[in-house]
PDB file of N, CA and C in Angstrom:
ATOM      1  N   UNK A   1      65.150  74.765 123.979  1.00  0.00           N
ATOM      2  CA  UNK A   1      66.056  73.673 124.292  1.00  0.00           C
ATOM      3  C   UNK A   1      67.387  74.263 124.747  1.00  0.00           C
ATOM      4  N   UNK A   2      67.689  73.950 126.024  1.00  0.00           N
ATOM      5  CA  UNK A   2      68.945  74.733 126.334  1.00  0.00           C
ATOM      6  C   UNK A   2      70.275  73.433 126.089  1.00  0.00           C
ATOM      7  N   UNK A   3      71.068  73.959 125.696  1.00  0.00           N
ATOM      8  CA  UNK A   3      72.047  72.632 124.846  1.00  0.00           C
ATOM      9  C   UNK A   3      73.341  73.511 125.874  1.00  0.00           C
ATOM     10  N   UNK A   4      73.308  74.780 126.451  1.00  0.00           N
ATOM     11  CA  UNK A   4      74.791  74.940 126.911  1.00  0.00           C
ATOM     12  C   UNK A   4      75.538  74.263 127.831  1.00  0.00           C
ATOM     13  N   UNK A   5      74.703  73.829 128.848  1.00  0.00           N
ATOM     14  CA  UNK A   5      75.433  72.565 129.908  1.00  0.00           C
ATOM     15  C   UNK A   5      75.930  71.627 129.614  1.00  0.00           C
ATOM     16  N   UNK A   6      75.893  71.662 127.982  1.00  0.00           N
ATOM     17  CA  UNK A   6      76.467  70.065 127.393  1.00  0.00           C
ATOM     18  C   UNK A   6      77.574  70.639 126.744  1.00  0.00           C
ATOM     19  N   UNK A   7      77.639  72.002 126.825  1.00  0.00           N
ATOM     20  CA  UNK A   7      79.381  72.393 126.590  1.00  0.00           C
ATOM     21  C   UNK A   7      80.285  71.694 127.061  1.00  0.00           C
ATOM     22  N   UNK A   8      80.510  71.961 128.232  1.00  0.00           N
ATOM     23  CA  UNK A   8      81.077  71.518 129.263  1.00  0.00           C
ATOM     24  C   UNK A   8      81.742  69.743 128.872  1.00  0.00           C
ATOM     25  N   UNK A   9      80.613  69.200 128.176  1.00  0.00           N
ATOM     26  CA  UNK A   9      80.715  67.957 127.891  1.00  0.00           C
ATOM     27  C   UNK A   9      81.861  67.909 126.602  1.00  0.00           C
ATOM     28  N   UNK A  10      81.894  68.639 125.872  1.00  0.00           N
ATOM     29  CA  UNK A  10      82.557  68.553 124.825  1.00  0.00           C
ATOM     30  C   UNK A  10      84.776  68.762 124.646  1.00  0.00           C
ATOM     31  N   UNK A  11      85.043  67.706 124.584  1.00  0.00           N
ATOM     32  CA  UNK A  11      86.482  67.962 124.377  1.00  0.00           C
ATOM     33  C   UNK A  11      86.735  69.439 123.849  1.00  0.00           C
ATOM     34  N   UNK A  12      87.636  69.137 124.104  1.00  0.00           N
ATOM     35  CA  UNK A  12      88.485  71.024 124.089  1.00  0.00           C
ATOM     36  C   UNK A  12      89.366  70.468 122.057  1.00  0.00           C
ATOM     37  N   UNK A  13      89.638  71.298 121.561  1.00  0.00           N
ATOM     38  CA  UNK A  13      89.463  71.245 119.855  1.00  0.00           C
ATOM     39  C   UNK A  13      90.565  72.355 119.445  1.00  0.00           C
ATOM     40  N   UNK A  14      91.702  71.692 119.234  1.00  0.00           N
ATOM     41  CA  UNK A  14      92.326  72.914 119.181  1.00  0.00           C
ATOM     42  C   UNK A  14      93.394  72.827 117.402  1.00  0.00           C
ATOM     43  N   UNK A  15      92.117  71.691 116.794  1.00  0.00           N
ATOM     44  CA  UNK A  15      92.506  71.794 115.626  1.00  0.00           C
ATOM     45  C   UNK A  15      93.309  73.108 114.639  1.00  0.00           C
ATOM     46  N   UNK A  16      92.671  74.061 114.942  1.00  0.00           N
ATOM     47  CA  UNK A  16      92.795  74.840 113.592  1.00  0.00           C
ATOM     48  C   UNK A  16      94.480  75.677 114.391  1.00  0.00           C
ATOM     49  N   UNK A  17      94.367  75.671 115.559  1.00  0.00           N
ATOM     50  CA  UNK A  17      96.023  76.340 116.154  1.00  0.00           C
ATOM     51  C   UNK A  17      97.038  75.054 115.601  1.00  0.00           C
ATOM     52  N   UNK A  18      96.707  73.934 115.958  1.00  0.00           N
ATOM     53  CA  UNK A  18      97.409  72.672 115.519  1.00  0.00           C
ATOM     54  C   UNK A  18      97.901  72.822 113.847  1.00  0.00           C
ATOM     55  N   UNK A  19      97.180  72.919 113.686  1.00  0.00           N
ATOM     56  CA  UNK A  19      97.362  72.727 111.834  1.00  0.00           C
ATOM     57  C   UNK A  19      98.233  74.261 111.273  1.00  0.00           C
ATOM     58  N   UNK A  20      97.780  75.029 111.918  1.00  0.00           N
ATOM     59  CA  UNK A  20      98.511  76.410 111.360  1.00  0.00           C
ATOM     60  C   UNK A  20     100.359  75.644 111.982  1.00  0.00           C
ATOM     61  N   UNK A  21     100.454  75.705 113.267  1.00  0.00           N
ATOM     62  CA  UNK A  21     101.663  75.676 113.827  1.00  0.00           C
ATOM     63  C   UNK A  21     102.322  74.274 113.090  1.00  0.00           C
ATOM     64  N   UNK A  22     101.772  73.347 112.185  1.00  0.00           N
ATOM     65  CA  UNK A  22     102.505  72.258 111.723  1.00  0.00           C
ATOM     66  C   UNK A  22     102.840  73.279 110.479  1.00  0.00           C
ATOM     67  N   UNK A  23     102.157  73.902 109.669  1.00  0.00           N
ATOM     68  CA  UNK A  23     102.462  74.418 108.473  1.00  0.00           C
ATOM     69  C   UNK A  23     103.518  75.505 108.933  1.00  0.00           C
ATOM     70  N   UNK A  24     103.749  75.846 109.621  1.00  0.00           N
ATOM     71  CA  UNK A  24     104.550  77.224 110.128  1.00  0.00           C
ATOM     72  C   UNK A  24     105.917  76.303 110.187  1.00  0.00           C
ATOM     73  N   UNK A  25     105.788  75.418 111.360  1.00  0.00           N
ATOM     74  CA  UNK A  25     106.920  74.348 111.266  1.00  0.00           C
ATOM     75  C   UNK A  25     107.886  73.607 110.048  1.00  0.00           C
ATOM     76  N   UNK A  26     107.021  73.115 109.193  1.00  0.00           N
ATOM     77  CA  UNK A  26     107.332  73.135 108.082  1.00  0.00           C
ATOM     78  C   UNK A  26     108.053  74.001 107.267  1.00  0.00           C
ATOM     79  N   UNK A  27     107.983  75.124 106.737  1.00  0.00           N
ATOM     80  CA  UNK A  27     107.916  76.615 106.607  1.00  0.00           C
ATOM     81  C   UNK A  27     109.526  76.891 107.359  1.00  0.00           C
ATOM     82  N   UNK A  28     109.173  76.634 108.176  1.00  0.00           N
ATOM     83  CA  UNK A  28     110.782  76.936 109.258  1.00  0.00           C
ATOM     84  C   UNK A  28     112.024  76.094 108.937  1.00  0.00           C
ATOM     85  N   UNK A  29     111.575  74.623 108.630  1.00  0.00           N
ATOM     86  CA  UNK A  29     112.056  73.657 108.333  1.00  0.00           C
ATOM     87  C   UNK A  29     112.719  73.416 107.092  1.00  0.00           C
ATOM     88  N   UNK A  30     111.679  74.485 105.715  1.00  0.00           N
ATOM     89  CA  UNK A  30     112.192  74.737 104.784  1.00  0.00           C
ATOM     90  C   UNK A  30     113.976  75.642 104.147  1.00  0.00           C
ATOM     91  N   UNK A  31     113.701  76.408 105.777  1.00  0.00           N
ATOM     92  CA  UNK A  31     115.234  77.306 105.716  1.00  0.00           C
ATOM     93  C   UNK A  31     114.774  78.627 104.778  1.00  0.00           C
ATOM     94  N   UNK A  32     114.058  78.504 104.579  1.00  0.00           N
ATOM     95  CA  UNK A  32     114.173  79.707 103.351  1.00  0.00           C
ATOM     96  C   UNK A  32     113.511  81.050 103.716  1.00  0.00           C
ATOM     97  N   UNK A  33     113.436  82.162 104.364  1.00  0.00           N
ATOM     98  CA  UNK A  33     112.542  82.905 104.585  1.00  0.00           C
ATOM     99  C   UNK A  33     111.600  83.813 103.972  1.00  0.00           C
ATOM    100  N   UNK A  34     112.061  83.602 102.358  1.00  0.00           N
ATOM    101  CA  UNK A  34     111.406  84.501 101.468  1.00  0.00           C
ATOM    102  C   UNK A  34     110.416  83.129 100.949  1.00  0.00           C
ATOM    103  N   UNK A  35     110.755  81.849 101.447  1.00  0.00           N
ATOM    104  CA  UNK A  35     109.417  81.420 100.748  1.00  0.00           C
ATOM    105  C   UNK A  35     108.085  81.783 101.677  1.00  0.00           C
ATOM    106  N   UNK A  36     107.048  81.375 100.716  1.00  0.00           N
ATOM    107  CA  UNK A  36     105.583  81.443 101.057  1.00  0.00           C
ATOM    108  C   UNK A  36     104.878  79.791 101.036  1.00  0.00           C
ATOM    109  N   UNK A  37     103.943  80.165 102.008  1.00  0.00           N
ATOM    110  CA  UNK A  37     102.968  79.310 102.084  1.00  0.00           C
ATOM    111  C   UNK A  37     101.825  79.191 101.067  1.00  0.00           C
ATOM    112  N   UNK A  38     101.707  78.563 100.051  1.00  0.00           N
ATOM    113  CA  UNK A  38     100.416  78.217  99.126  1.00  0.00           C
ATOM    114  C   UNK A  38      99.687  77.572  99.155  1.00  0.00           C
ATOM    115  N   UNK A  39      98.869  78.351  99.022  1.00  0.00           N
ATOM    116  CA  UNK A  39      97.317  77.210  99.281  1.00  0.00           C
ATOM    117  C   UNK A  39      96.937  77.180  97.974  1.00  0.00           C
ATOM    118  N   UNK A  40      96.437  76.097  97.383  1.00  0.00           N
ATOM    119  CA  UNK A  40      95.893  75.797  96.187  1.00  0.00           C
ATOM    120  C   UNK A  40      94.512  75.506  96.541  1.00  0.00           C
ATOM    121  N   UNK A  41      93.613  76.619  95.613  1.00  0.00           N
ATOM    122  CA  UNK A  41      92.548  76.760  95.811  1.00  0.00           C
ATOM    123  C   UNK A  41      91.606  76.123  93.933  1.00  0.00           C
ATOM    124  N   UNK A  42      90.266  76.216  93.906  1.00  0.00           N
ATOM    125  CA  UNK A  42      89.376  75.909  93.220  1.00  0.00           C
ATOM    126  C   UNK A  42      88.943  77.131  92.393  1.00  0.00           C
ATOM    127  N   UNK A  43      88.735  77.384  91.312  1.00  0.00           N
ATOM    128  CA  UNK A  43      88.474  77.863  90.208  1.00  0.00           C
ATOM    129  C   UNK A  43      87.095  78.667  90.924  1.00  0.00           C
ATOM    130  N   UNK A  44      86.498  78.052  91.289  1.00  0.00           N
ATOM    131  CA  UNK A  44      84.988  78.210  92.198  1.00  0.00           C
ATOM    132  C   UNK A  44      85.375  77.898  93.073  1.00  0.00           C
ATOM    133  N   UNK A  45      84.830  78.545  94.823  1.00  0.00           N
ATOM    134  CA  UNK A  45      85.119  78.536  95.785  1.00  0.00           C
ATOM    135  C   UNK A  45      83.944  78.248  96.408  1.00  0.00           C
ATOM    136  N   UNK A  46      84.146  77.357  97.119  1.00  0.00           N
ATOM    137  CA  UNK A  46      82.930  77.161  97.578  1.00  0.00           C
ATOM    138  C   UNK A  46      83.304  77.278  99.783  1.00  0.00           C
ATOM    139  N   UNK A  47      84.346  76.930  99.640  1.00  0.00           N
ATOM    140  CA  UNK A  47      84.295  77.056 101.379  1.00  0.00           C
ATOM    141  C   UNK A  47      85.572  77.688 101.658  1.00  0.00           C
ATOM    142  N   UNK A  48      85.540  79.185 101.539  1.00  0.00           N
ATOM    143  CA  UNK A  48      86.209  80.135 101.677  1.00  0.00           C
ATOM    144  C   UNK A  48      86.429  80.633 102.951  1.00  0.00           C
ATOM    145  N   UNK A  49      85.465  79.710 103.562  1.00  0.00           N
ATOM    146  CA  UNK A  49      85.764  80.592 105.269  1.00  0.00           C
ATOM    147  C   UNK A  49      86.332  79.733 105.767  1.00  0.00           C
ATOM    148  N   UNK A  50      86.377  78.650 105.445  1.00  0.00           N
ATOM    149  CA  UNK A  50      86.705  77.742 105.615  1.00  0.00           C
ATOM    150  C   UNK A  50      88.829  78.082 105.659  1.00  0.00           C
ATOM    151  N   UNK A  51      89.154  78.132 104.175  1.00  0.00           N
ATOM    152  CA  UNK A  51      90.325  78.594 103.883  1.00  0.00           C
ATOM    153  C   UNK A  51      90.950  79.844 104.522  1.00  0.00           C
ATOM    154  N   UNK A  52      90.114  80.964 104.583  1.00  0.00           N
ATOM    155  CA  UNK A  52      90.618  82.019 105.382  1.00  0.00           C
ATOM    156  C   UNK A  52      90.601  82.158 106.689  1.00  0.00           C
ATOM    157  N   UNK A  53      89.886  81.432 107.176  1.00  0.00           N
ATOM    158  CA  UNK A  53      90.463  80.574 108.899  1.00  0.00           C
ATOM    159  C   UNK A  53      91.532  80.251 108.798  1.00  0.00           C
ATOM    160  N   UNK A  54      91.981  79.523 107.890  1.00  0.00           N
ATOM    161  CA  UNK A  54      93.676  79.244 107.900  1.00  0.00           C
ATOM    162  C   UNK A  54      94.640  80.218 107.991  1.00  0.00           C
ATOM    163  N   UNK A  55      94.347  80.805 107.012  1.00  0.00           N
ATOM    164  CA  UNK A  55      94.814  82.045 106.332  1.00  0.00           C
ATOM    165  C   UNK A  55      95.364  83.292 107.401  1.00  0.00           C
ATOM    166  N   UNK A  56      94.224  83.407 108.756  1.00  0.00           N
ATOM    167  CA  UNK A  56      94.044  84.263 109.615  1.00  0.00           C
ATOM    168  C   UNK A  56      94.778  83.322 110.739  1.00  0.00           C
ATOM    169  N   UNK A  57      94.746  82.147 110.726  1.00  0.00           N
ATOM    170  CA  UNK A  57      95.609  81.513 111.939  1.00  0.00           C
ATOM    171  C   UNK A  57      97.238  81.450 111.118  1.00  0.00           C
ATOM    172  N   UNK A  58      97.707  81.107 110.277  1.00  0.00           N
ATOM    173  CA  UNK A  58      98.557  81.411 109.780  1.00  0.00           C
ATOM    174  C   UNK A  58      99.415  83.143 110.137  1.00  0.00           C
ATOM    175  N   UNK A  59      98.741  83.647 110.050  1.00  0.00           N
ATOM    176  CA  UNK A  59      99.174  85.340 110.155  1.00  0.00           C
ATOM    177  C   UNK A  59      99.533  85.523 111.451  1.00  0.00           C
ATOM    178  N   UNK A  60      98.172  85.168 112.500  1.00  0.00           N
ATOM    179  CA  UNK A  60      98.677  85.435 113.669  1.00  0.00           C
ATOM    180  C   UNK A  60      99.582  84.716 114.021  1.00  0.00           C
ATOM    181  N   UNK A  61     100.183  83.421 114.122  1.00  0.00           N
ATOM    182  CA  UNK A  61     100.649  82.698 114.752  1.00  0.00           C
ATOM    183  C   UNK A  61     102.315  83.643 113.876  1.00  0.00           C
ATOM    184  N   UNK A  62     102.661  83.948 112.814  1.00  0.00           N
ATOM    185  CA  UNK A  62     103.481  84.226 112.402  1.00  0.00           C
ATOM    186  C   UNK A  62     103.253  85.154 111.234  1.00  0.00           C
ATOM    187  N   UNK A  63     103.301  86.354 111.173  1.00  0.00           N
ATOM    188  CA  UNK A  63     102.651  87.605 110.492  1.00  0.00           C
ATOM    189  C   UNK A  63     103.957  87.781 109.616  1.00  0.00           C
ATOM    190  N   UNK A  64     105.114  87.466 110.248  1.00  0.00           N
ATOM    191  CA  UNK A  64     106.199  87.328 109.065  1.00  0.00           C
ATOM    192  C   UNK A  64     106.248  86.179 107.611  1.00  0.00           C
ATOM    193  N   UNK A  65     105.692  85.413 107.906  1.00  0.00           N
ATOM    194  CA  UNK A  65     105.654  84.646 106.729  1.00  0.00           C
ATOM    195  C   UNK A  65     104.370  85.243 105.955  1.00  0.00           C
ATOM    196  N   UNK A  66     104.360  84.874 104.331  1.00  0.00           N
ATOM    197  CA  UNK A  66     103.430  85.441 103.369  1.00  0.00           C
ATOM    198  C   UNK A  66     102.777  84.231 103.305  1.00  0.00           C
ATOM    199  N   UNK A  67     101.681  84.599 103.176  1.00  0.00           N
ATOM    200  CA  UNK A  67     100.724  83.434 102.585  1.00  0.00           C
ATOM    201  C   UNK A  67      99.685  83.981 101.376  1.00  0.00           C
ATOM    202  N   UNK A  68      99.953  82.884 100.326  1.00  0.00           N
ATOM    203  CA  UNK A  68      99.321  83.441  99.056  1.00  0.00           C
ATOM    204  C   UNK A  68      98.107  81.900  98.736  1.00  0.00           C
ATOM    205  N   UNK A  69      96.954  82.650  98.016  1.00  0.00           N
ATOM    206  CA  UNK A  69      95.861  81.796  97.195  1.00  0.00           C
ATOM    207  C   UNK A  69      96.171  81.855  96.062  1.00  0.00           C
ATOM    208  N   UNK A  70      96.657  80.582  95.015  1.00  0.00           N
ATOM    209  CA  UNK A  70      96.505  80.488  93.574  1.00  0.00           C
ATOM    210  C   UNK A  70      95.574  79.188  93.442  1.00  0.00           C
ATOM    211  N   UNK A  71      94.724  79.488  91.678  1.00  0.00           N
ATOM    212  CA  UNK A  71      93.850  78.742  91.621  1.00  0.00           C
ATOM    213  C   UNK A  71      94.930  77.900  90.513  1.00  0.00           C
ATOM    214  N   UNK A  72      94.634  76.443  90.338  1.00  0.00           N
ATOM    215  CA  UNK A  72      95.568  75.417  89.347  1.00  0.00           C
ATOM    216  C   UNK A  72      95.412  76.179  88.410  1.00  0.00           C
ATOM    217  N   UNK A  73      94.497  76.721  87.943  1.00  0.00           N
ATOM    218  CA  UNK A  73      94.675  76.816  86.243  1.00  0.00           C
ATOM    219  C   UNK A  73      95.681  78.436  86.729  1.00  0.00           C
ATOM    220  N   UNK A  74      95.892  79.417  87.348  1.00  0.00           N
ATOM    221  CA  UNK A  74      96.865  80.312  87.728  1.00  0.00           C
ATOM    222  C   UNK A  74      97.820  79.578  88.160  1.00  0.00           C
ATOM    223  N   UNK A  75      98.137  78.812  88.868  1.00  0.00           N
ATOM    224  CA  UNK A  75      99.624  78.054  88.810  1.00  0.00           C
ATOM    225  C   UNK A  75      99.972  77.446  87.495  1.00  0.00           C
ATOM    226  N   UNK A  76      98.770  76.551  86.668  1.00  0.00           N
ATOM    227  CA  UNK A  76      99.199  76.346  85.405  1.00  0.00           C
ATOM    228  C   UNK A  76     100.042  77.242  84.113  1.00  0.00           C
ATOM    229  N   UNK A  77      98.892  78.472  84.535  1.00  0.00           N
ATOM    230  CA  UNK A  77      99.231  79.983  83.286  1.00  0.00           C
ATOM    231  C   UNK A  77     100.791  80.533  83.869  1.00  0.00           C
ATOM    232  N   UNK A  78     100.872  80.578  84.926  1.00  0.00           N
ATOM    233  CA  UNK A  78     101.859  81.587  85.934  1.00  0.00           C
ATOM    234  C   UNK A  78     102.775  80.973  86.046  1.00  0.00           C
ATOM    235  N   UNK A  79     102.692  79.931  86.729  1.00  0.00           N
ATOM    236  CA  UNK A  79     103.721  78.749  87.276  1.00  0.00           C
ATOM    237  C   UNK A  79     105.275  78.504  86.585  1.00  0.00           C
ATOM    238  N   UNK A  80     106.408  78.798  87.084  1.00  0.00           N
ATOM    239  CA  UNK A  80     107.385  78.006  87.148  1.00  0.00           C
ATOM    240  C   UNK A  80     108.503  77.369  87.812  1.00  0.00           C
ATOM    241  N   UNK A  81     108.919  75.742  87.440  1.00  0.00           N
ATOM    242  CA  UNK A  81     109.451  75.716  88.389  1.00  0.00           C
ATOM    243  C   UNK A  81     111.378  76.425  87.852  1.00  0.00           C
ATOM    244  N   UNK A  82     111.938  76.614  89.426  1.00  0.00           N
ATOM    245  CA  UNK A  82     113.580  77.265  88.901  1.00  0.00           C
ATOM    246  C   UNK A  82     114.669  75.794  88.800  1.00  0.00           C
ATOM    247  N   UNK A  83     115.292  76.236  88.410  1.00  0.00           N
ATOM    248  CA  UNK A  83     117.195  75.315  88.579  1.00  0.00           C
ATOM    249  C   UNK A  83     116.900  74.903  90.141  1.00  0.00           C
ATOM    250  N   UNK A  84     116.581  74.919  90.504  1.00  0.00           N
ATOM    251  CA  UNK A  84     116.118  74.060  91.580  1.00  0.00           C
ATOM    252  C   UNK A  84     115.181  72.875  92.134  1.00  0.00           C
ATOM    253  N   UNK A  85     113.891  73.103  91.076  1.00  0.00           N
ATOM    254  CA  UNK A  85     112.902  72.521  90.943  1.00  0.00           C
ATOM    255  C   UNK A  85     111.945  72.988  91.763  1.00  0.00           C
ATOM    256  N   UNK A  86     112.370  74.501  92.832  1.00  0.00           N
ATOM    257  CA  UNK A  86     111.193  74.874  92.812  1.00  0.00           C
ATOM    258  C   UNK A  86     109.899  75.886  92.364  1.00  0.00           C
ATOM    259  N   UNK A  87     108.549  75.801  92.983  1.00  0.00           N
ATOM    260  CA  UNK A  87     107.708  76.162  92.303  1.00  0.00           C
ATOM    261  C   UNK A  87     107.730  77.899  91.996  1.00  0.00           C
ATOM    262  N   UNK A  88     107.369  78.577  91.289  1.00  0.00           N
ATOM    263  CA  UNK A  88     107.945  80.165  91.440  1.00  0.00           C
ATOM    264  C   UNK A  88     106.671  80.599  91.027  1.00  0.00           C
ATOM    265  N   UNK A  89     105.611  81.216  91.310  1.00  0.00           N
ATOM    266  CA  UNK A  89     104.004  81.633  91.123  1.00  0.00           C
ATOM    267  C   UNK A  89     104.303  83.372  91.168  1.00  0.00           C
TER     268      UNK A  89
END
């Protein structure tokens, strides 16, 4: 079954550049350059490639910002927030 001529058919998808460059934006927006980007992840992982697609569009698009994985119950144990109210992992 040849399915490639129906490429062609398919919208162009440029989700995952989209979504990195809103979080980067954000991030920028924050003012702060020593913060990081957190992803709050699952105790069990189940769609990890999923997450490190991000992870890897994140980097390239901006290799200066850090991006870190904590699981809730490690933000729970770890977690605090400062005189500011924010989060400090």
């Amino acid at each position: 079954m040849d399915l490639y001529d129906k490429l062609s058919n398919l919208p162009e998808n440029n989700f995952l550049s989209e979504f990195g460059k809103s979080f980067l934006e954000a991030w920028k927006m924050y003012g702060d350059c020593q913060a990081v980007i957190l992803m709050v992840v699952e105790d069990v992982i189940y769609n990890i490639c999923d997450q490190r697609q991000h992870e890897f569009k994140f980097r390239e698009l901006n290799p200066q910002v850090k991006f870190i994985r904590r699981t809730l119950t490690e933000i729970y144990k770890t977690g605090k927030l400062n005189e500011k109210k924010e989060l400090v992992v």
